[in-house]
Protein backbone atom coordinates (compact mmCIF):
# COMPACT_ATOMS: atom_id res chain seq x y z
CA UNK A 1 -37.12 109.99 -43.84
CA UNK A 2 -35.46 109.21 -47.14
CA UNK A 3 -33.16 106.22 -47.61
CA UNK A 4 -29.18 106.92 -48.27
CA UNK A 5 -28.90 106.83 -52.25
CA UNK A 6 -25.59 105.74 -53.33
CA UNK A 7 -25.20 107.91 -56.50
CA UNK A 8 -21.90 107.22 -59.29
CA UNK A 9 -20.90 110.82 -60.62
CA UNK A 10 -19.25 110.34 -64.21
CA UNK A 11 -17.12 113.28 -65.31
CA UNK A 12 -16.72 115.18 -67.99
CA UNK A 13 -12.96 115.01 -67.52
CA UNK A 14 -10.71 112.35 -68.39
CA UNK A 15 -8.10 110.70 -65.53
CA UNK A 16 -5.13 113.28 -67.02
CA UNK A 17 -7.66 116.14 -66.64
CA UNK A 18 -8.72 116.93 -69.99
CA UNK A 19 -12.27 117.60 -70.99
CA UNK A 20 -14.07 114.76 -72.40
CA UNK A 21 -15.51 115.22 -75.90
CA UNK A 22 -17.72 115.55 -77.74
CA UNK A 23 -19.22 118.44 -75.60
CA UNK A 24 -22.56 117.05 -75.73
CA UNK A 25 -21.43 113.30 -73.96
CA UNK A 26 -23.60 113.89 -70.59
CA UNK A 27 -26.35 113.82 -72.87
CA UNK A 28 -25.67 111.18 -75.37
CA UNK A 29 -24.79 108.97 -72.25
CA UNK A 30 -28.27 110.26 -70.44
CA UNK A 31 -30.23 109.56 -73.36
CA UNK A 32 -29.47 106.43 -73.79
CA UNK A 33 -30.31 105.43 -70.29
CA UNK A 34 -33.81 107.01 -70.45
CA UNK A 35 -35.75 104.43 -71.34
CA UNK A 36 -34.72 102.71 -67.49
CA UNK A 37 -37.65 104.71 -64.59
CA UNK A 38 -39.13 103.36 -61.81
CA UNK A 39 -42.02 100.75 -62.30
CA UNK A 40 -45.41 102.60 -63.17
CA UNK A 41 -43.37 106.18 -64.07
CA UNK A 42 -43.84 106.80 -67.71
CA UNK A 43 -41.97 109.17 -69.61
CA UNK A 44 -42.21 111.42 -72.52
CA UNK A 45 -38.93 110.20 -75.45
CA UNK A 46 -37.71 113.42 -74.94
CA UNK A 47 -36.94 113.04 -70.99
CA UNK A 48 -33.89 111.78 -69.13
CA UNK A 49 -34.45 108.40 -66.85
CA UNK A 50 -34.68 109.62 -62.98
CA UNK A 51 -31.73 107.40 -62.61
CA UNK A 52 -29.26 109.14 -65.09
CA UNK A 53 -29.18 112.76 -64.98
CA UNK A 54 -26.94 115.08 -67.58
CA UNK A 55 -25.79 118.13 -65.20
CA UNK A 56 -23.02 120.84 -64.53
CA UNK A 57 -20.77 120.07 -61.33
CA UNK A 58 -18.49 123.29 -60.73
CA UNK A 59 -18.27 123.57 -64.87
CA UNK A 60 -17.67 120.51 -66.04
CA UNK A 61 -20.48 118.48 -67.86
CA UNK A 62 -21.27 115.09 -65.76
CA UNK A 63 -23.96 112.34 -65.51
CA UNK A 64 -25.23 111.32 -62.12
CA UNK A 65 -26.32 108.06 -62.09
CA UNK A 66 -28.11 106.54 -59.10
CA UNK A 67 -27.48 103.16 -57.35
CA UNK A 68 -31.42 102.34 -57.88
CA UNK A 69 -30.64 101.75 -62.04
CA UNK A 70 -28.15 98.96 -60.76
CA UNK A 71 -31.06 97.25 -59.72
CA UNK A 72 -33.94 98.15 -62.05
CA UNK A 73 -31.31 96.64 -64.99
CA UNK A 74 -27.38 95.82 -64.11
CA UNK A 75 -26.35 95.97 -67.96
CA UNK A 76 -27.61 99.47 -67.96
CA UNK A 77 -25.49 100.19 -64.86
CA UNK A 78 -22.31 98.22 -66.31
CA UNK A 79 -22.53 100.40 -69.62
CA UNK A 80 -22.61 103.11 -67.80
CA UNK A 81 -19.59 102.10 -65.54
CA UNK A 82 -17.73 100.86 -68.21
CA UNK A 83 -18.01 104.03 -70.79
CA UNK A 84 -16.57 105.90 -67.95
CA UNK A 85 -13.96 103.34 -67.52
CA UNK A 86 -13.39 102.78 -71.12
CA UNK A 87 -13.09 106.97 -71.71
CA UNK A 88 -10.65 107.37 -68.71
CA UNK A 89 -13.19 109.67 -67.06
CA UNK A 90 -13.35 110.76 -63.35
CA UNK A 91 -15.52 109.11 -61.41
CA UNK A 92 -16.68 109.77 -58.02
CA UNK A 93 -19.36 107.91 -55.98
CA UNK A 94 -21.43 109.59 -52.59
CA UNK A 95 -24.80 109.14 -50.46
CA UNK A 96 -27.24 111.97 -50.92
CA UNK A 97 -30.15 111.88 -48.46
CA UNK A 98 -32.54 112.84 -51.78
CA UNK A 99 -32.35 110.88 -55.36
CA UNK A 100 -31.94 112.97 -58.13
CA UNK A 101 -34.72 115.53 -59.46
CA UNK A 102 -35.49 115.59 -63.17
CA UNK A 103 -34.98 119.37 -64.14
């Protein structure tokens, strides 16, 4: 049985509901987190950290970013909480009963 993963879903729209820009932000933000896996999990420069995923949430561009980066490095989680803050962007945070997939 998997453990409840607290995820923090950043989106692509800002608090007045207009779309973030530039278009490409989800992966700016989740390429600049990539360097932050789990211990022993190495990773090719061109792949996105486990722990911050660029994806599409009913059409709008987002980042999930998973509880378990909070604890691997808290300034990596406080950039990422702050640039949404900072930006005005939605934010949303849920349990999933899996952590994210690379795809």
């Amino acid at each position: 049985m998997s453990a409840i993963v607290q995820q923090l879903i950043i989106y692509g729209l800002t608090q007045d509901g207009h779309r973030f820009r530039p278009s490409d932000w989800a992966d700016r933000l989740a390429g600049v987190l990539s360097p932050f896996r789990p211990a022993g999990v190495a990773g090719d420069p061109l792949t996105y950290s486990p722990y911050a995923l660029p994806t599409l949430i009913d059409g709008v561009r987002c980042v999930v970013v998973d509880q378990r980066l909070r604890e691997l490095e808290p300034l990596a989680w406080k950039f990422a909480y702050e640039f949404a803050r900072d930006n005005h962007l939605k934010t949303n945070e849920w349990p999933a009963e899996e952590p994210p997939v690379e795809r």
